[in-house]
Protein backbone atom coordinates (compact mmCIF):
# COMPACT_ATOMS: atom_id res chain seq x y z
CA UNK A 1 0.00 0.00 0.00
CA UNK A 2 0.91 3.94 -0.49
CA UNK A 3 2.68 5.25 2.71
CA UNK A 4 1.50 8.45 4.22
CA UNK A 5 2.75 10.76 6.84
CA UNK A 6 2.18 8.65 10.34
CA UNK A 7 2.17 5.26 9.28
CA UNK A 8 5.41 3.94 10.80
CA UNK A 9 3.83 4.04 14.18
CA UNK A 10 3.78 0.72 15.43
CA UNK A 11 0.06 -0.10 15.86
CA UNK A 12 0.83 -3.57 17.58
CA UNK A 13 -0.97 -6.75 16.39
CA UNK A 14 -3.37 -6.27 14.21
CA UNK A 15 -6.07 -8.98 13.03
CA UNK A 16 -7.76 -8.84 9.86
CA UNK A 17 -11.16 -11.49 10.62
CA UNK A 18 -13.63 -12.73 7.91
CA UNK A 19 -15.70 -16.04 6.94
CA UNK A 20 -12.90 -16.41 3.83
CA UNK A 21 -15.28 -15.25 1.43
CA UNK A 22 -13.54 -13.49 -1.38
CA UNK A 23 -15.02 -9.82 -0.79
CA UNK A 24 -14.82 -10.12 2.96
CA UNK A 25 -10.97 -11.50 3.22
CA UNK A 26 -10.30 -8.50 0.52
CA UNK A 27 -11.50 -5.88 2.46
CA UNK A 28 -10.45 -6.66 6.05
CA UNK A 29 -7.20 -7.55 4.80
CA UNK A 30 -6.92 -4.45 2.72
CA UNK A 31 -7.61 -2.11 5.63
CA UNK A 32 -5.14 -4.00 7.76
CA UNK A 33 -2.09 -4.35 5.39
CA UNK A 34 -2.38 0.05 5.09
CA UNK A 35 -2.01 0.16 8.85
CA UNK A 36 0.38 -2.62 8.91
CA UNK A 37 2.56 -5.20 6.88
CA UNK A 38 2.59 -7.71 9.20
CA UNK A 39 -1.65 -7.98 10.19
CA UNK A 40 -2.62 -11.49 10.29
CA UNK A 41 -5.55 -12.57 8.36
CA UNK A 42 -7.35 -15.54 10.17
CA UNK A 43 -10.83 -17.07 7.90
CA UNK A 44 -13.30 -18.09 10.44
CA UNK A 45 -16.29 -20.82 10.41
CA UNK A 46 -18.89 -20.25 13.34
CA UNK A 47 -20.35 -23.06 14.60
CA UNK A 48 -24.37 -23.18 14.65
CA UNK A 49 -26.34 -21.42 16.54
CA UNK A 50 -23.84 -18.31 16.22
CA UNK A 51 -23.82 -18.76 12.43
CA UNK A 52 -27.07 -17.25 12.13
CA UNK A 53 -27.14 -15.19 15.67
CA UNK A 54 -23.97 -13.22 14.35
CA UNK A 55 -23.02 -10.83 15.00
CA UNK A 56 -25.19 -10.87 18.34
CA UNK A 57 -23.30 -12.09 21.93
CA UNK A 58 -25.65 -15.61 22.99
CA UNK A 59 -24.61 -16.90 26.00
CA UNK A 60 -21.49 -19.09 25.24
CA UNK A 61 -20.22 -17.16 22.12
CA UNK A 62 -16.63 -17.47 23.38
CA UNK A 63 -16.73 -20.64 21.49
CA UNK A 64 -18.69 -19.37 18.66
CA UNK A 65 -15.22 -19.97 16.43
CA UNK A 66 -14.27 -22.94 18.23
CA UNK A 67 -11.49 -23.94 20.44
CA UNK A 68 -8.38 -22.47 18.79
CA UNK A 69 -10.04 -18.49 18.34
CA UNK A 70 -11.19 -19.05 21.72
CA UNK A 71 -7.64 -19.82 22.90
CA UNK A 72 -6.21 -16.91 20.66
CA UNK A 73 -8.49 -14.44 22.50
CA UNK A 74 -6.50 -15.04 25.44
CA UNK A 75 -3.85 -12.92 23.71
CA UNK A 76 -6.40 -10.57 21.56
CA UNK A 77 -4.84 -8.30 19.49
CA UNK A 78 -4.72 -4.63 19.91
CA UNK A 79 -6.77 -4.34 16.98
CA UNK A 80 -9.66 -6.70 15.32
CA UNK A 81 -10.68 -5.32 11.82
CA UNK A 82 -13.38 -7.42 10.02
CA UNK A 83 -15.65 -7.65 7.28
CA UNK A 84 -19.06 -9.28 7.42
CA UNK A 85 -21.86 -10.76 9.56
CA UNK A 86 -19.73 -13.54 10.86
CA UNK A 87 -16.72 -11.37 11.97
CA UNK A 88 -18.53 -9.05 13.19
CA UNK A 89 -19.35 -11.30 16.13
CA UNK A 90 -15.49 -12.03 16.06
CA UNK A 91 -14.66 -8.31 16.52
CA UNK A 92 -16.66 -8.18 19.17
CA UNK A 93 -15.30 -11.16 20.99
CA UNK A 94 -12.28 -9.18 20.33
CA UNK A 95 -13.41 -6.13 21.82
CA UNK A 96 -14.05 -7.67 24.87
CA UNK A 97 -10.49 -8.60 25.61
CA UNK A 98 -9.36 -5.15 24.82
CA UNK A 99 -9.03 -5.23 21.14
CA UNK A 100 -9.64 -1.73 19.80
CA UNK A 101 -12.62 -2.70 16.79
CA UNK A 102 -13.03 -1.87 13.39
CA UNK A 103 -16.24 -3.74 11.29
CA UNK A 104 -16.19 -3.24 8.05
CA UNK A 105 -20.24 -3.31 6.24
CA UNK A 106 -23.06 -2.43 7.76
CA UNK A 107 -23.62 -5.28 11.01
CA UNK A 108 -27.08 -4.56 11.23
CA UNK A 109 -27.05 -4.06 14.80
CA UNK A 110 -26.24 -1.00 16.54
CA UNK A 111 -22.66 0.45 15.24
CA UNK A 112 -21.61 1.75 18.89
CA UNK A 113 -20.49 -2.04 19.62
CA UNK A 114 -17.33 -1.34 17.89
CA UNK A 115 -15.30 1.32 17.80
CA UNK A 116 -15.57 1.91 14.64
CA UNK A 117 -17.77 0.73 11.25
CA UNK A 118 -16.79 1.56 7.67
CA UNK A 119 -19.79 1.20 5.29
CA UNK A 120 -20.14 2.16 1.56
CA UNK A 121 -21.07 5.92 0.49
CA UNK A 122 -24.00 4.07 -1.22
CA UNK A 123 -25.25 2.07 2.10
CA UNK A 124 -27.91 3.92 4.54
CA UNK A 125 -25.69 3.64 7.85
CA UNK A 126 -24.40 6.82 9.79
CA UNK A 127 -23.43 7.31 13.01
CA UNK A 128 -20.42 9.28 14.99
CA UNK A 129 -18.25 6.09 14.79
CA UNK A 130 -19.51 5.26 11.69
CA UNK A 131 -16.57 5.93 8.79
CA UNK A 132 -18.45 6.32 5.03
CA UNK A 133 -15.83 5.05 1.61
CA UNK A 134 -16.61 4.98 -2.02
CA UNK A 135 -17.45 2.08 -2.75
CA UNK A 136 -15.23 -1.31 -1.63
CA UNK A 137 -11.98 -1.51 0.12
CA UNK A 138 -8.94 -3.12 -1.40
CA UNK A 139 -5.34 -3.25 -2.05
CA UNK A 140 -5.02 -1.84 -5.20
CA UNK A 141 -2.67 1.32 -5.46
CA UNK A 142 0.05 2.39 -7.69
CA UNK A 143 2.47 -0.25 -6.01
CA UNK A 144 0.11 -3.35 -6.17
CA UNK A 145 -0.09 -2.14 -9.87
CA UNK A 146 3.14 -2.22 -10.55
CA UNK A 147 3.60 -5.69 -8.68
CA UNK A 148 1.09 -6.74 -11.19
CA UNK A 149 3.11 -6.14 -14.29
CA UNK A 150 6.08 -7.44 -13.00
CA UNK A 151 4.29 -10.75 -12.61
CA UNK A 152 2.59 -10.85 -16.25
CA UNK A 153 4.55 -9.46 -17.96
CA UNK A 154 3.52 -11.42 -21.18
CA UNK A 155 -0.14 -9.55 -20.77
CA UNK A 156 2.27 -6.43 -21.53
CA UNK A 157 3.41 -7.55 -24.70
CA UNK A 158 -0.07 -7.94 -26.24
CA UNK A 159 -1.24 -4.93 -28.61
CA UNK A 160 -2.81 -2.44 -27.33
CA UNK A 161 -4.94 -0.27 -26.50
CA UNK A 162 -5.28 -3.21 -23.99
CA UNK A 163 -9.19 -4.05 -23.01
CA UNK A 164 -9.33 -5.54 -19.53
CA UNK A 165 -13.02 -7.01 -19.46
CA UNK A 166 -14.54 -7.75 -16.08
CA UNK A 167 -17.47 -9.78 -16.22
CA UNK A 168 -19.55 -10.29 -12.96
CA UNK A 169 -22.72 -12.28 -12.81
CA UNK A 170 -26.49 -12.37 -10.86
CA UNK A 171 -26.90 -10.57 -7.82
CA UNK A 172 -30.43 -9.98 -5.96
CA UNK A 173 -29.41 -6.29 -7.51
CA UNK A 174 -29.45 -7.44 -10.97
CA UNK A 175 -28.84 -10.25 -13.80
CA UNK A 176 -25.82 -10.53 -16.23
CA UNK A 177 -27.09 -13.90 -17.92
CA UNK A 178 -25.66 -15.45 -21.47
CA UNK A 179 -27.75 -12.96 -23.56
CA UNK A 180 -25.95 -10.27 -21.88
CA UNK A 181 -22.48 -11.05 -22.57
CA UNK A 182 -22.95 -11.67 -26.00
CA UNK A 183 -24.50 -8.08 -26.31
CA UNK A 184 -21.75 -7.29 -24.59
CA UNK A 185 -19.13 -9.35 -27.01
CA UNK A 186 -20.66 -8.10 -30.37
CA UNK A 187 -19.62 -4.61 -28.89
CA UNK A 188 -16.37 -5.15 -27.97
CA UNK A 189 -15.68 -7.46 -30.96
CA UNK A 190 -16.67 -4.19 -33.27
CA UNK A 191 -14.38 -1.97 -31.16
CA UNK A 192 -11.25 -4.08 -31.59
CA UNK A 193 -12.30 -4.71 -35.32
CA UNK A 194 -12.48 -0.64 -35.86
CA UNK A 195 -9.73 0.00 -34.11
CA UNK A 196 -7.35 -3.12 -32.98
CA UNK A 197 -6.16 -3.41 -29.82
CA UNK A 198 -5.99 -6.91 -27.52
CA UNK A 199 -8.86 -8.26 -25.28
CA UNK A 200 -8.43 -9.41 -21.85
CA UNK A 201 -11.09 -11.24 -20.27
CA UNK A 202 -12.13 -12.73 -17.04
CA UNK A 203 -14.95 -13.68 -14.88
CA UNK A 204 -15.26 -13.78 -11.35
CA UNK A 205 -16.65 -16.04 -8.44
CA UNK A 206 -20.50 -14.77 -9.05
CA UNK A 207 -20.10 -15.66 -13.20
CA UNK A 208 -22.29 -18.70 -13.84
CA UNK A 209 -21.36 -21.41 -14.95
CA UNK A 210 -23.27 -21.15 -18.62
CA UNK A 211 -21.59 -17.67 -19.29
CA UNK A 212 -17.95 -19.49 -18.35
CA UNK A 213 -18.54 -21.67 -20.88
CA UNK A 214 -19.99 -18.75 -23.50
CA UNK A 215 -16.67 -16.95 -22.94
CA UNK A 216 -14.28 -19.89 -23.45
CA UNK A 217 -16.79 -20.74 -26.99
CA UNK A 218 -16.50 -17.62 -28.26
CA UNK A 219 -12.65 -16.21 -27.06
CA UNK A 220 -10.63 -19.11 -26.14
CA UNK A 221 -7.90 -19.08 -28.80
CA UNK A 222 -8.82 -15.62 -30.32
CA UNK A 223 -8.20 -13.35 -27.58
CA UNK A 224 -5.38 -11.96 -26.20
CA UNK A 225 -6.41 -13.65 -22.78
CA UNK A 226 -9.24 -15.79 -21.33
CA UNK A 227 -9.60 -16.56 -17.79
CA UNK A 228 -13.22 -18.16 -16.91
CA UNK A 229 -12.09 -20.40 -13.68
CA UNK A 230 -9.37 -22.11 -12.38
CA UNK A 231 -9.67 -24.45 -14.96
CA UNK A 232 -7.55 -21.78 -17.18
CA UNK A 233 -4.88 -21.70 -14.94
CA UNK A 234 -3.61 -18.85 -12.38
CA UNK A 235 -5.97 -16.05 -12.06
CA UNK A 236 -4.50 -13.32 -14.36
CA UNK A 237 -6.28 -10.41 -13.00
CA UNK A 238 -3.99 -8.49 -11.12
CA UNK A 239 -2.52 -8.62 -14.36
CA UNK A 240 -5.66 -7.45 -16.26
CA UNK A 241 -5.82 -4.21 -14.30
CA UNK A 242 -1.87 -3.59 -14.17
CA UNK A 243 -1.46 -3.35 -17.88
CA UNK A 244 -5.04 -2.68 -18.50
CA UNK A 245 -5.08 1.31 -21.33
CA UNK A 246 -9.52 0.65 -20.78
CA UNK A 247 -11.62 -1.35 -18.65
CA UNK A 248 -15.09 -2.53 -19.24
CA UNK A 249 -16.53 -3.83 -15.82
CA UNK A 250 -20.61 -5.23 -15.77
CA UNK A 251 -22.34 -2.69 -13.02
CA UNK A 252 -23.40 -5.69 -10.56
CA UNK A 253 -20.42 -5.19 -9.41
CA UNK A 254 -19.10 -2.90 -6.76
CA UNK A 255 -16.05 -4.74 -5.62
CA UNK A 256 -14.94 -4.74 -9.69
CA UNK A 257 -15.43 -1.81 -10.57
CA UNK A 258 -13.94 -0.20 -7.07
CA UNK A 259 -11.12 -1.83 -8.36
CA UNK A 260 -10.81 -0.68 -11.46
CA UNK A 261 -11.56 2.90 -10.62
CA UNK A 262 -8.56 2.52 -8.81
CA UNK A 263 -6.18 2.33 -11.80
CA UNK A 264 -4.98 5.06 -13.94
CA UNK A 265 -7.31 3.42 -17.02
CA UNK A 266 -10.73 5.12 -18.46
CA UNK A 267 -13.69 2.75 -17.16
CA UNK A 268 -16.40 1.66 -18.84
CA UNK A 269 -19.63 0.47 -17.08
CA UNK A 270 -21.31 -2.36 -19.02
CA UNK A 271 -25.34 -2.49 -17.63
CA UNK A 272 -27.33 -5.30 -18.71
CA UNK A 273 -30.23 -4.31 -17.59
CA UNK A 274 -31.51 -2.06 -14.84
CA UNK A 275 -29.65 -2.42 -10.87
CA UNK A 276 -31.59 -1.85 -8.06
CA UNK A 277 -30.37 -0.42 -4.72
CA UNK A 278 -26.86 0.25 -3.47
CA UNK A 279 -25.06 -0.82 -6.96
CA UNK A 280 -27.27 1.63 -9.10
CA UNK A 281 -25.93 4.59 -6.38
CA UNK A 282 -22.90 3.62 -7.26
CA UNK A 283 -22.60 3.65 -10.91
CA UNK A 284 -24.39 6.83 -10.55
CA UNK A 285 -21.68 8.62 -8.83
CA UNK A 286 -18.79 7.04 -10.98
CA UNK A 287 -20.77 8.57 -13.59
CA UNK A 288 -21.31 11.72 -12.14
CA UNK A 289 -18.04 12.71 -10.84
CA UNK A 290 -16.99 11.23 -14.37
CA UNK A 291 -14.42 8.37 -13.14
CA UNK A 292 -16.21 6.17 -15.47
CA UNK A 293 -18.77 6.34 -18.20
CA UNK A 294 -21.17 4.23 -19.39
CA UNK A 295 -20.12 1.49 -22.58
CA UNK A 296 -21.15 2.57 -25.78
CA UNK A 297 -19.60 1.93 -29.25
CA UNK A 298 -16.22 2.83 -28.60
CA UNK A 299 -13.63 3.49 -25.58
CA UNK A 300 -12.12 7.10 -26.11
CA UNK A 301 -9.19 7.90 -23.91
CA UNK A 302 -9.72 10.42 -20.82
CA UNK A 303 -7.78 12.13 -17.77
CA UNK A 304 -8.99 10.03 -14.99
CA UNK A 305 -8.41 10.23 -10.93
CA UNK A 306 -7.84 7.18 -9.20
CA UNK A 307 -10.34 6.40 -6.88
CA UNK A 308 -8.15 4.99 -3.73
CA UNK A 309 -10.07 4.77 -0.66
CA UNK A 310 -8.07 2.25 1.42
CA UNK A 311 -5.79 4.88 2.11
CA UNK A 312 -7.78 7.28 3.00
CA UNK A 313 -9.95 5.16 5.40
CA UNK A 314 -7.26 3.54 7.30
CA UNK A 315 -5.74 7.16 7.92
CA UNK A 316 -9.24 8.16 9.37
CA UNK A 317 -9.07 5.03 11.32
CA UNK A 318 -5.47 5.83 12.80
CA UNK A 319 -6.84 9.24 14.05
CA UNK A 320 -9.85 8.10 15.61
CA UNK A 321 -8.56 5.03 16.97
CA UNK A 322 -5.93 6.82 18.57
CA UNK A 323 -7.33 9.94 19.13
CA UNK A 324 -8.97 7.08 21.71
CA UNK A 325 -6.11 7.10 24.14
């Protein structure tokens, strides 16, 4: 992460707590790697009932997590950061052995049981302790860029203007189903035929399984990379948005396209259909503020700001947290 003024205080032993889900782990680890290199991310599986009380204290909880985070609370760390319903109930476990508290989402309880709760701009929550970021959290800065290219660097050799292509899938917000990508692929095939330039595509964990297997029919051999599951291999998309010149990201996604606003490359919002809720807020405001625009017929070039809200959330969390003492 991006060093700022203040951050080689020693903040002590920092946890970064989720269920292992993909966007959880992401986020909590994010915010904890800006405050420190050496956080520890621990992936936790509550036992029943907690799994669906969480994040609320039944009697017992200590044990929520089972034996060995109950023995590791015995030593709690000076600060729990988590992300999600389930570590929610960890951080607060946490809190009661002295752990200063950050929860990241809203924990649909009151927010004053931790010292502090990040949500997204486009989420309802506010409060005094309650810290408010565009969009997702996540590791992606000028350094993790570069990191990126040094580790594919073939993706660099492909011809550009390089098309990073983030494809996400149904939410309860939305659909992106089979018809959709193909809309979607007739597009971008008449781009690159107009005006060259490599495609790099790649789905994610919410991309079902019948548009995995539309993208390997229709790409698999012809583009300049193809990454449906781990079937293809290592995941190249670090990769994708290092060396990425345009990205085209579907809207149901907020973690995607947080990332990708987060690179120095236009962005290009692919809808499907209409969003509902949080997601449609924020596309809006990408939109607005003009960090991306919506996909049309072609992918000009323009200035962009990188939208990089890690670092400015964990600063606001070393001031208030500290501020504390």
């Amino acid at each position: 992460m991006e060093r700022r003024p203040g951050e080689e205080r020693d903040y002590g032993r920092i946890w970064a707590l989720s269920d292992g889900r993909a966007g959880n782990a992401r986020q909590a680890e994010a915010l904890a790697a800006a405050l420190s290199p050496q956080a520890e991310a621990l992936h936790l599986d509550p036992h029943a009932p907690w799994r669906w009380a969480a994040p609320r204290l039944l009697p017992f909880a200590a044990h929520a997590f089972g034996s060995d985070y109950a023995a590791r609370l015995r030593a709690a760390p000076d600060i729990a950061i988590g992300c999600g319903r389930q570590a929610a109930l960890a951080t607060r476990l946490a809190g009661q052995r002295g752990a200063r508290t950050v929860q990241i989402l809203d924990p649909r309880i009151d927010p004053r049981h931790w010292d502090l709760v990040v949500v997204p701009e486009h989420d309802a929550l506010r409060g005094d302790n309650v810290l408010v970021a565009r969009g997702s959290l996540h590791p992606v800065d000028d350094a993790w860029l570069a990191a990126a290219r040094d580790a594919h660097p073939a993706i660099g050799a492909l011809p550009g203007p390089r098309i990073a292509v983030l494809l996400g899938g149904d939410s309860r917000h939305g659909r992106f189903d089979v018809a959709a990508f193909h809309a979607l692929a007739d597009r971008l095939d008449a781009i690159v035929a107009r005006g060259g330039g490599s495609l790099l595509l790649t789905g994610s964990r919410r991309t079902s399984p019948a548009v995995r297997a539309a993208l390997r029919a229709r790409y698999a051999g012809r583009a300049g990379c193809v990454w449906a599951d781990d079937g293809d291999g290592a995941n190249p998309y670090a990769g994708l948005l290092g060396w990425a010149e345009r990205i085209v990201c579907s809207s149901d996604s907020v973690n995607m396209l947080s990332e990708a606003c987060a690179t120095r490359a236009p962005v290009f919002v692919f809808a499907p259909g209409p969003l509902d809720g949080p997601p449609q807020r924020f596309v809006d405001g990408l939109i607005a503020d003009g960090r991306a625009r919506p996909f049309g017929d072609a992918l000009p070039a323009f200035d962009v700001t990188p939208l990089r809200e890690t670092a400015r959330i964990a600063a606001e969390v070393r001031a208030r947290l500290f501020a504390m003492q």
